[in-house]
PDB file of N, CA and C in Angstrom:
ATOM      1  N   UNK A   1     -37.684  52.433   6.632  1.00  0.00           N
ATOM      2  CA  UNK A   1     -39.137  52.612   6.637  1.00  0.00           C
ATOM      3  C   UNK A   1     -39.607  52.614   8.096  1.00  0.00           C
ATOM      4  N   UNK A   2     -40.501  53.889   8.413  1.00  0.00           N
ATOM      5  CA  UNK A   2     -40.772  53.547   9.868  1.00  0.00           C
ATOM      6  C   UNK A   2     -41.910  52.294  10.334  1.00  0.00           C
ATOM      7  N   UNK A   3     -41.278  51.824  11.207  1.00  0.00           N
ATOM      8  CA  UNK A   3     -42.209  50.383  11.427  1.00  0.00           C
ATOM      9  C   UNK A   3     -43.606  50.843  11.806  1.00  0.00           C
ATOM     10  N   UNK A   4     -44.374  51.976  11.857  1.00  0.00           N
ATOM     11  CA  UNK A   4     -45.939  52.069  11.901  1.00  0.00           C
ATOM     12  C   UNK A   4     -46.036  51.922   9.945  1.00  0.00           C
ATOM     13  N   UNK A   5     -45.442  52.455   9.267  1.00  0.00           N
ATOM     14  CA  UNK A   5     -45.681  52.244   7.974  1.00  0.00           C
ATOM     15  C   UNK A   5     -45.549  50.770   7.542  1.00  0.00           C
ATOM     16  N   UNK A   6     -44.403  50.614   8.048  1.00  0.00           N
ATOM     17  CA  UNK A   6     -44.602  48.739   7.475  1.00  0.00           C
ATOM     18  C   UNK A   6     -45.270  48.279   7.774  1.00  0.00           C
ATOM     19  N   UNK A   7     -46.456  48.087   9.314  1.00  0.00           N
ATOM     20  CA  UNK A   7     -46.929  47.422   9.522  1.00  0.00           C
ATOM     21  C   UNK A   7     -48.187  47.562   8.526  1.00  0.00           C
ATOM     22  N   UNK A   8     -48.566  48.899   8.610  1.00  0.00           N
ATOM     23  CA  UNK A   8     -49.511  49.415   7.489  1.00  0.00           C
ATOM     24  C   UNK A   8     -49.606  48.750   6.165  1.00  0.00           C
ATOM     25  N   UNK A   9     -48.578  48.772   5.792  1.00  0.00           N
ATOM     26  CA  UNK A   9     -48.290  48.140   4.907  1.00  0.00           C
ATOM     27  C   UNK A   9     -48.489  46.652   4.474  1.00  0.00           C
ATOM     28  N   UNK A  10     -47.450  45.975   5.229  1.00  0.00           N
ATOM     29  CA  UNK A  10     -48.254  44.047   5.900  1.00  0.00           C
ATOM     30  C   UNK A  10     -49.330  44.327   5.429  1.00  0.00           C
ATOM     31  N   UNK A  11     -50.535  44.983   6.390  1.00  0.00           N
ATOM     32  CA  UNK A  11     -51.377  44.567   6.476  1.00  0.00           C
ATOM     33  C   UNK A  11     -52.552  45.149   5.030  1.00  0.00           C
ATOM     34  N   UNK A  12     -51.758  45.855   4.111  1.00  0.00           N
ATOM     35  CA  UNK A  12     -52.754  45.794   3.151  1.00  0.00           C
ATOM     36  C   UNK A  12     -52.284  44.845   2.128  1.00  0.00           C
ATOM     37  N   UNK A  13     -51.082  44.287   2.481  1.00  0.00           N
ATOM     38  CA  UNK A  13     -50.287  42.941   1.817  1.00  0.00           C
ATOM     39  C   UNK A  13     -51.273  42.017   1.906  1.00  0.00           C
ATOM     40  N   UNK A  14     -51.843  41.935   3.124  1.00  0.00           N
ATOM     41  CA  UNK A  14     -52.879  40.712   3.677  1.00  0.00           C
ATOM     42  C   UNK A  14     -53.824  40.754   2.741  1.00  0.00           C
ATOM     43  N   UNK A  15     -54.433  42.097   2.920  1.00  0.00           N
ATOM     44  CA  UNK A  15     -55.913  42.410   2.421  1.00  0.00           C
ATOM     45  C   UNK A  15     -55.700  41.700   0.876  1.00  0.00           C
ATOM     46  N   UNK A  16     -54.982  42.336   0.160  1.00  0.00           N
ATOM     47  CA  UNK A  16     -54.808  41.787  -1.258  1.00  0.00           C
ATOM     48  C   UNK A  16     -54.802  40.182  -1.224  1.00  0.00           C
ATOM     49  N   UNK A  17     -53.702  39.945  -0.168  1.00  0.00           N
ATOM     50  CA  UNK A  17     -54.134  38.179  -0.372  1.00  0.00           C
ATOM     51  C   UNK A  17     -55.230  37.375  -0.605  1.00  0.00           C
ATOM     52  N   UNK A  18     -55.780  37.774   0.644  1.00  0.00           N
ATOM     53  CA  UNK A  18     -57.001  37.779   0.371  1.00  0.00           C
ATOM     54  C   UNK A  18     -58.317  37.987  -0.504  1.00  0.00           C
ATOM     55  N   UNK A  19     -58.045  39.331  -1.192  1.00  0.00           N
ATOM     56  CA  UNK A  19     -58.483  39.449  -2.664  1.00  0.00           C
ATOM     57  C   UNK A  19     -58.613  38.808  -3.565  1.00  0.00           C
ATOM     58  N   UNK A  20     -57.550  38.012  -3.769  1.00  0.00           N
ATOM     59  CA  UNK A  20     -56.715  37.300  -4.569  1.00  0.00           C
ATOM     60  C   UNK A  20     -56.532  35.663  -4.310  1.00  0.00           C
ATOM     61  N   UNK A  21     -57.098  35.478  -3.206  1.00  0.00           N
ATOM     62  CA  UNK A  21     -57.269  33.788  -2.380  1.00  0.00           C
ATOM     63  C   UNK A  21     -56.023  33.410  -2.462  1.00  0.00           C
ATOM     64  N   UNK A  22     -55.402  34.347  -1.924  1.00  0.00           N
ATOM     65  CA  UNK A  22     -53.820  33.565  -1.738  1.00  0.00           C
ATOM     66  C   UNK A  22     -53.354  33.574  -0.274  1.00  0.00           C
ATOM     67  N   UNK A  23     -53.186  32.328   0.483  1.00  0.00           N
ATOM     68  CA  UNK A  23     -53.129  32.400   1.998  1.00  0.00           C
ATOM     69  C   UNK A  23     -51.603  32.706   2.027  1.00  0.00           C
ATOM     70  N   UNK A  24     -51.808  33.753   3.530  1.00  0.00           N
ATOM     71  CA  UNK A  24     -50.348  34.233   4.141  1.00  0.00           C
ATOM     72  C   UNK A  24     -50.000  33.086   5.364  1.00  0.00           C
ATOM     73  N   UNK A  25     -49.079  32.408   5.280  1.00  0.00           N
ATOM     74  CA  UNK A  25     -48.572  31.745   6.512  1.00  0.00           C
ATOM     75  C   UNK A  25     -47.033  32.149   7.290  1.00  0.00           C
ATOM     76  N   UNK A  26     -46.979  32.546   8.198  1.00  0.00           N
ATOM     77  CA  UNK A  26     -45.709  32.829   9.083  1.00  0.00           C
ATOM     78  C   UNK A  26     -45.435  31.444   9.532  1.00  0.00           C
ATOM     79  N   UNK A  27     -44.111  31.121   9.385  1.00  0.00           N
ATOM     80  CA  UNK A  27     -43.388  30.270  10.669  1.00  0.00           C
ATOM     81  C   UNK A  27     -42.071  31.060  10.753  1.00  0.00           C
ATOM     82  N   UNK A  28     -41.513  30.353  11.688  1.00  0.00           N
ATOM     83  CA  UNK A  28     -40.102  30.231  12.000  1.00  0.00           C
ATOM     84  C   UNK A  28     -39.197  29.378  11.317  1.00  0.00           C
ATOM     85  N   UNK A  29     -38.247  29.640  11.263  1.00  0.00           N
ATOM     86  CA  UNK A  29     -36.654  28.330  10.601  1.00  0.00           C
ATOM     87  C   UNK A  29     -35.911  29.214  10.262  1.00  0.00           C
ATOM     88  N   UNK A  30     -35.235  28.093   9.426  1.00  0.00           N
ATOM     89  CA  UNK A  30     -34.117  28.392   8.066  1.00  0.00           C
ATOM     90  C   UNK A  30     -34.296  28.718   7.517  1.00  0.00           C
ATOM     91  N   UNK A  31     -35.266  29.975   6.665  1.00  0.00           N
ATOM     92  CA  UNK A  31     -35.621  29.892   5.416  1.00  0.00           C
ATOM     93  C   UNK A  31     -36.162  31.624   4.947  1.00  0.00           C
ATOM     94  N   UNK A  32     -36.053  32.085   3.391  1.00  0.00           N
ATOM     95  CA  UNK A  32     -36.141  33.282   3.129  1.00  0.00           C
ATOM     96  C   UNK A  32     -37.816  33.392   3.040  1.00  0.00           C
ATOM     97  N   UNK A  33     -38.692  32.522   3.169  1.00  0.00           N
ATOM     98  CA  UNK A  33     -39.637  32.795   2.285  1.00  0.00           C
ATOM     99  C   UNK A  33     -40.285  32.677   1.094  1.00  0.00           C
ATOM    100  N   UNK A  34     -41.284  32.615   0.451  1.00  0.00           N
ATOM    101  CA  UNK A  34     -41.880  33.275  -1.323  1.00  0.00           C
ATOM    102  C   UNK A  34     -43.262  32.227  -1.126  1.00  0.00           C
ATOM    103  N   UNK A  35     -43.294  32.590  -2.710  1.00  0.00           N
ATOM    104  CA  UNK A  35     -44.472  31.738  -3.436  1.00  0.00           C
ATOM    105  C   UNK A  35     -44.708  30.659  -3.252  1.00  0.00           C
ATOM    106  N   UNK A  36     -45.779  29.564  -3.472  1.00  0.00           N
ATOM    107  CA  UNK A  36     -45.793  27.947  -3.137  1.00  0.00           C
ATOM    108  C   UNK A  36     -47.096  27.958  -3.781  1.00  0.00           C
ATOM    109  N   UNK A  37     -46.721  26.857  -4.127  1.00  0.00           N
ATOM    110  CA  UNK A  37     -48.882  26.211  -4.989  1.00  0.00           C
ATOM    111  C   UNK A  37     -48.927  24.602  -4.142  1.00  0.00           C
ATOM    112  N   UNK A  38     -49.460  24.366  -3.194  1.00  0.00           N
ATOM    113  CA  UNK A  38     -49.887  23.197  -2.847  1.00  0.00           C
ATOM    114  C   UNK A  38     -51.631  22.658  -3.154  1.00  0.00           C
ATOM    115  N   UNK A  39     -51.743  21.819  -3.592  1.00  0.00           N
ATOM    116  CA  UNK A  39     -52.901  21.153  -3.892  1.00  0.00           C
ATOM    117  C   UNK A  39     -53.239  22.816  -4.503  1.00  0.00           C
ATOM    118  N   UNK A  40     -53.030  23.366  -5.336  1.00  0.00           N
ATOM    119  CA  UNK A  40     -53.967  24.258  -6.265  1.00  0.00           C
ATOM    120  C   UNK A  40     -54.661  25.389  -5.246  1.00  0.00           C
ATOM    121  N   UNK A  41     -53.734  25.440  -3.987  1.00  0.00           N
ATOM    122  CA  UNK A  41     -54.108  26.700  -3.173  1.00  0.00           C
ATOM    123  C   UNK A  41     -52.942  27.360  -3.400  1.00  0.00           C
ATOM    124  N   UNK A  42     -52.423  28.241  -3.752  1.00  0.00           N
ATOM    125  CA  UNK A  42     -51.433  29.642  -3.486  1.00  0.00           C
ATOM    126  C   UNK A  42     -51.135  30.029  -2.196  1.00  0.00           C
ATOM    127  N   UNK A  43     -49.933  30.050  -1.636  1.00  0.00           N
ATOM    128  CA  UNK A  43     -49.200  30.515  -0.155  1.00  0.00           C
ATOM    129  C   UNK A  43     -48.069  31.417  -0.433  1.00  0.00           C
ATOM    130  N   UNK A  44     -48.011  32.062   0.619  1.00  0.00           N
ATOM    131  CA  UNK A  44     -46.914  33.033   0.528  1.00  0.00           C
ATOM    132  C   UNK A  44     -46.418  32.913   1.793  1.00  0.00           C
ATOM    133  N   UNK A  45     -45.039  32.517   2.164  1.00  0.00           N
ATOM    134  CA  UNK A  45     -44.688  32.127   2.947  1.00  0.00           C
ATOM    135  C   UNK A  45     -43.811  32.968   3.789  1.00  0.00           C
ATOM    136  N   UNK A  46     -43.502  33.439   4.662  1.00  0.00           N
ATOM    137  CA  UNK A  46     -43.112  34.371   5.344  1.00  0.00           C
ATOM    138  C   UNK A  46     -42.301  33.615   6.713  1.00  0.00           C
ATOM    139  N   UNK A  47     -41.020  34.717   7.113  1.00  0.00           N
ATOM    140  CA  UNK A  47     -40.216  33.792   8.062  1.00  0.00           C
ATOM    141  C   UNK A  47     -40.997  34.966   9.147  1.00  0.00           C
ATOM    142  N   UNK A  48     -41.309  34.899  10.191  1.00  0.00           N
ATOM    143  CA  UNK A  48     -42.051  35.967  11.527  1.00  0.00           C
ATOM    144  C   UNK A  48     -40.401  36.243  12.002  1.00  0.00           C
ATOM    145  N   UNK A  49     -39.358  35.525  12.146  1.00  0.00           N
ATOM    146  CA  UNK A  49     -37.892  35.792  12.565  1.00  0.00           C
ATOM    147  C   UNK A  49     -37.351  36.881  11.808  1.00  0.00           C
ATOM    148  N   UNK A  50     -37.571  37.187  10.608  1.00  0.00           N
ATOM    149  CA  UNK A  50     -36.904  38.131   9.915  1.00  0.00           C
ATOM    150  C   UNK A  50     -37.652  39.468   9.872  1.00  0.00           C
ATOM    151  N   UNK A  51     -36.751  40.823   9.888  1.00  0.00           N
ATOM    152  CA  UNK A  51     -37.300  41.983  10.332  1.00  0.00           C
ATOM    153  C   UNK A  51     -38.452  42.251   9.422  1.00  0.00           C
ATOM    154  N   UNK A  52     -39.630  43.472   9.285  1.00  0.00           N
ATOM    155  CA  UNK A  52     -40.623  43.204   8.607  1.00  0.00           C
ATOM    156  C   UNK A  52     -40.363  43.913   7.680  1.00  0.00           C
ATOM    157  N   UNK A  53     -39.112  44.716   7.237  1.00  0.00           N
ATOM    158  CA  UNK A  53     -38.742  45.375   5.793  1.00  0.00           C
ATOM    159  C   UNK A  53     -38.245  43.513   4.786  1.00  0.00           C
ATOM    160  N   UNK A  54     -37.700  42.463   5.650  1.00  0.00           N
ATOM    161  CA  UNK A  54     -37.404  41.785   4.387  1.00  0.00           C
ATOM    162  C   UNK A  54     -38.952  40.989   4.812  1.00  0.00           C
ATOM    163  N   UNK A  55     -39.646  40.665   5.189  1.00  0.00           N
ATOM    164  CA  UNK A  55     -41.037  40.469   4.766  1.00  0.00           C
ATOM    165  C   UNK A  55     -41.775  40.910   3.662  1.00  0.00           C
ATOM    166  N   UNK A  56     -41.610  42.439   4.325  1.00  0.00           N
ATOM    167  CA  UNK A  56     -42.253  43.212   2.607  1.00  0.00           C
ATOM    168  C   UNK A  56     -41.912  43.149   1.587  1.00  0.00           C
ATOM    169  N   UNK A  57     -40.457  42.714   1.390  1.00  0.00           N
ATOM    170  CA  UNK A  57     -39.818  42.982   0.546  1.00  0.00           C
ATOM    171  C   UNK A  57     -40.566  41.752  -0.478  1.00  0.00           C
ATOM    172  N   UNK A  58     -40.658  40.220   0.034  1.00  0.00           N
ATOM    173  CA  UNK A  58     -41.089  38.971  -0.375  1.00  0.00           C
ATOM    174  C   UNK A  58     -42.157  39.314  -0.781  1.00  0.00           C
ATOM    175  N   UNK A  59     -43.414  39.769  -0.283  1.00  0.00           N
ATOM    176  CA  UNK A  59     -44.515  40.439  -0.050  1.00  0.00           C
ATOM    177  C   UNK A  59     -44.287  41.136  -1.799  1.00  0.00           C
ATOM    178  N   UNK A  60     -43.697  42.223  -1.872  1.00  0.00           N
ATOM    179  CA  UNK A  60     -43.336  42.557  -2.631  1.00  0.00           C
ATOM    180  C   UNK A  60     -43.131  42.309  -4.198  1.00  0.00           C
ATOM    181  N   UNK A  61     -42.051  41.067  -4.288  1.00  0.00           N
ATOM    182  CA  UNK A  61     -41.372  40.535  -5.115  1.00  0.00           C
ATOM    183  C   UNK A  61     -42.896  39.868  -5.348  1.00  0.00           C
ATOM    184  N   UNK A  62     -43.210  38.689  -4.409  1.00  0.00           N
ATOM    185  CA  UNK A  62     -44.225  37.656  -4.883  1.00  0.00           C
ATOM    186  C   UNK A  62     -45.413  38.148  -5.926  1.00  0.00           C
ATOM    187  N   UNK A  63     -46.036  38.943  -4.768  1.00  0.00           N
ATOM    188  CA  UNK A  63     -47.406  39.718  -5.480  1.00  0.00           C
ATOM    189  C   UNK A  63     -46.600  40.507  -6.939  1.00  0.00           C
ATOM    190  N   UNK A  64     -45.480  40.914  -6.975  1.00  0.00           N
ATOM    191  CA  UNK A  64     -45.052  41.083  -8.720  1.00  0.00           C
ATOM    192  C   UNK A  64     -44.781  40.352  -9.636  1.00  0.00           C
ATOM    193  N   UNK A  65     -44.879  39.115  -9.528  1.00  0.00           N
ATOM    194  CA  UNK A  65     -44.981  38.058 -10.258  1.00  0.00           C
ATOM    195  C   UNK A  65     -46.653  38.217 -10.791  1.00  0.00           C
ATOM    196  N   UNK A  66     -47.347  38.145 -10.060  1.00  0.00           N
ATOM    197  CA  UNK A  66     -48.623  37.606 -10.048  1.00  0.00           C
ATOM    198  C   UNK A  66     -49.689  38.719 -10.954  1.00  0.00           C
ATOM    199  N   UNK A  67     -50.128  38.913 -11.823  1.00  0.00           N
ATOM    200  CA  UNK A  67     -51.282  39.319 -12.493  1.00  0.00           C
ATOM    201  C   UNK A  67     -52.113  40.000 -11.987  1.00  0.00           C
ATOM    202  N   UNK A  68     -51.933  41.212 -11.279  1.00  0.00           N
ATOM    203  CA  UNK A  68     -52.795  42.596 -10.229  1.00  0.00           C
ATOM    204  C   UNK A  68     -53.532  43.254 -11.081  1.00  0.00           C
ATOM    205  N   UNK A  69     -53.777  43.336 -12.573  1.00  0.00           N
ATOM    206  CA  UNK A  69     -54.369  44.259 -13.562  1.00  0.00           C
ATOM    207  C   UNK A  69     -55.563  44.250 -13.448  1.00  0.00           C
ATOM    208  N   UNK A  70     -55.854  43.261 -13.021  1.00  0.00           N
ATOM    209  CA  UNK A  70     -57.972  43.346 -13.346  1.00  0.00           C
ATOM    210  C   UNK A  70     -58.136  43.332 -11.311  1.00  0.00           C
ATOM    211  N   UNK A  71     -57.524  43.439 -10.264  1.00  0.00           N
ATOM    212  CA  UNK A  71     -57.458  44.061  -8.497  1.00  0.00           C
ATOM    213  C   UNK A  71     -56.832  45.343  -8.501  1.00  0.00           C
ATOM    214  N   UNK A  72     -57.882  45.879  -7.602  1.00  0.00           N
ATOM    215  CA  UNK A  72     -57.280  47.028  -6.846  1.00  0.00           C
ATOM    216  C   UNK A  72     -56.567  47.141  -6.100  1.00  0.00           C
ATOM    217  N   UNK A  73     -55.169  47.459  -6.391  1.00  0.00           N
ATOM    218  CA  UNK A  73     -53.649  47.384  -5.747  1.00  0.00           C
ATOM    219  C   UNK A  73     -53.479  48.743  -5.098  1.00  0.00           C
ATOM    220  N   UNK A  74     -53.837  48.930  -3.869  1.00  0.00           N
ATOM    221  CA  UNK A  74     -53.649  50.493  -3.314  1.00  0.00           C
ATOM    222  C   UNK A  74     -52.318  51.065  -3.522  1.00  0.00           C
ATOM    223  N   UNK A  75     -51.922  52.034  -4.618  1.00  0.00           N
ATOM    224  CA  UNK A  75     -51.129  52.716  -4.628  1.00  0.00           C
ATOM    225  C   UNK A  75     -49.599  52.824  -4.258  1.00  0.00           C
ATOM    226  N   UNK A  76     -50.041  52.624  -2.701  1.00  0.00           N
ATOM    227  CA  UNK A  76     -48.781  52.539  -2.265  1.00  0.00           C
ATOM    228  C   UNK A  76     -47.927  51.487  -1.959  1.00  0.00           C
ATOM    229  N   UNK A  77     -48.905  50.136  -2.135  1.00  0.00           N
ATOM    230  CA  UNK A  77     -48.387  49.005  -2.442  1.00  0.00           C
ATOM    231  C   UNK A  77     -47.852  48.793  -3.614  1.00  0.00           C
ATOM    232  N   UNK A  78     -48.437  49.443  -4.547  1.00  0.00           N
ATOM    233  CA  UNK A  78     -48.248  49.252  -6.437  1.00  0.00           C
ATOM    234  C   UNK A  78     -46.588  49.730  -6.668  1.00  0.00           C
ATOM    235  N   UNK A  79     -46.811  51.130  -6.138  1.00  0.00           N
ATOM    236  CA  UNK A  79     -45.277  51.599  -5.919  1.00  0.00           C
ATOM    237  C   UNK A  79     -44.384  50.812  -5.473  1.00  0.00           C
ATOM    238  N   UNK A  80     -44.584  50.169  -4.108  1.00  0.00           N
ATOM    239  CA  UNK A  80     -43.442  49.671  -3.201  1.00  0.00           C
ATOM    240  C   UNK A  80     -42.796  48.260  -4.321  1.00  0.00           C
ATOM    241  N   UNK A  81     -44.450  47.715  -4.798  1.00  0.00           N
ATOM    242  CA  UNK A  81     -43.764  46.437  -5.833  1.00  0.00           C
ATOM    243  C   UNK A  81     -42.640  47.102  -6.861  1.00  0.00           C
ATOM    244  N   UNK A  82     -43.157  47.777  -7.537  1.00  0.00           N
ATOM    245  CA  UNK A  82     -42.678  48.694  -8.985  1.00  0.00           C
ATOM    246  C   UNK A  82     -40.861  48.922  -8.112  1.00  0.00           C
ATOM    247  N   UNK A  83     -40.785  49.454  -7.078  1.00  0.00           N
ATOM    248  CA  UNK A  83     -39.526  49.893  -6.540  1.00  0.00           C
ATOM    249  C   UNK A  83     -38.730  48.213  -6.608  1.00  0.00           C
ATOM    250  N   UNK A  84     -39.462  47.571  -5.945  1.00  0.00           N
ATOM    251  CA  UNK A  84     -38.466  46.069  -5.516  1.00  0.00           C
ATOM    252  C   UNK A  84     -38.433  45.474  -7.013  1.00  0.00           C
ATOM    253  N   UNK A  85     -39.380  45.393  -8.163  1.00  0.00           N
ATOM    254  CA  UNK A  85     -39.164  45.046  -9.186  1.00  0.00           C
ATOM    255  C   UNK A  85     -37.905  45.658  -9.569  1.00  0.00           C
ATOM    256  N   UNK A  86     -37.739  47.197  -9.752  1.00  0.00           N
ATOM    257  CA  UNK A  86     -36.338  47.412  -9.842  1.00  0.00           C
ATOM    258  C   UNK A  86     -35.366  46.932  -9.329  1.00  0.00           C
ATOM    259  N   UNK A  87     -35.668  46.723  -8.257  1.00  0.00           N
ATOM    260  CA  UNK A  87     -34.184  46.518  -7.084  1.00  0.00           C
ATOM    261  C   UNK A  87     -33.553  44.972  -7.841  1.00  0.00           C
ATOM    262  N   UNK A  88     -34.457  44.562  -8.618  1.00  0.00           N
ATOM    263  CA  UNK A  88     -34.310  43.109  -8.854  1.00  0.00           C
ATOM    264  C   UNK A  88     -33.446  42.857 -10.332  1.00  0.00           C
ATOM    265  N   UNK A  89     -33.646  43.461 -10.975  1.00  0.00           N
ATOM    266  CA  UNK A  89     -33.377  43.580 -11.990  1.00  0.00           C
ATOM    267  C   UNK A  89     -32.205  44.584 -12.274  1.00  0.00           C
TER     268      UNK A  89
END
């Protein structure tokens, strides 16, 4: 994926979070990433160390768990989930 598209991308990852009151946090470590419910807030946790295709990918996976039917999921995000849902299964 060319990295002007991913970033594109990220960043309508964000927008939805936001939609959706689910905070994005980056750190650094050991760690792959995903979902989290602390005190009844929603996080999606992201490593900033890892390239930004396996970002999206989390990005991805997470927000396909989650109930998008009644938000407007731009298209090309809807797809990219629908693709990694496959990849998963």
């Amino acid at each position: 994926m060319a990295k002007m598209k991913a970033e594109k991308m990220l960043t309508l990852f964000e927008e939805l979070a936001e939609k959706m009151q689910i905070n994005i946090v980056q750190g650094k470590g050991d760690f792959q990433g995903g979902l989290c419910s602390v005190n009844e807030e929603t996080y999606i946790v992201l490593n900033k160390i890892k390239p930004i295709d396996q970002r999206l990918n989390i990005m991805a996976k997470e927000f396909g768990k989650l109930n998008t039917n009644n938000i407007f999921v731009q298209p090309i995000l809807r797809a990219y989930m629908e693709d990694i849902q496959q990849d998963i299964f």
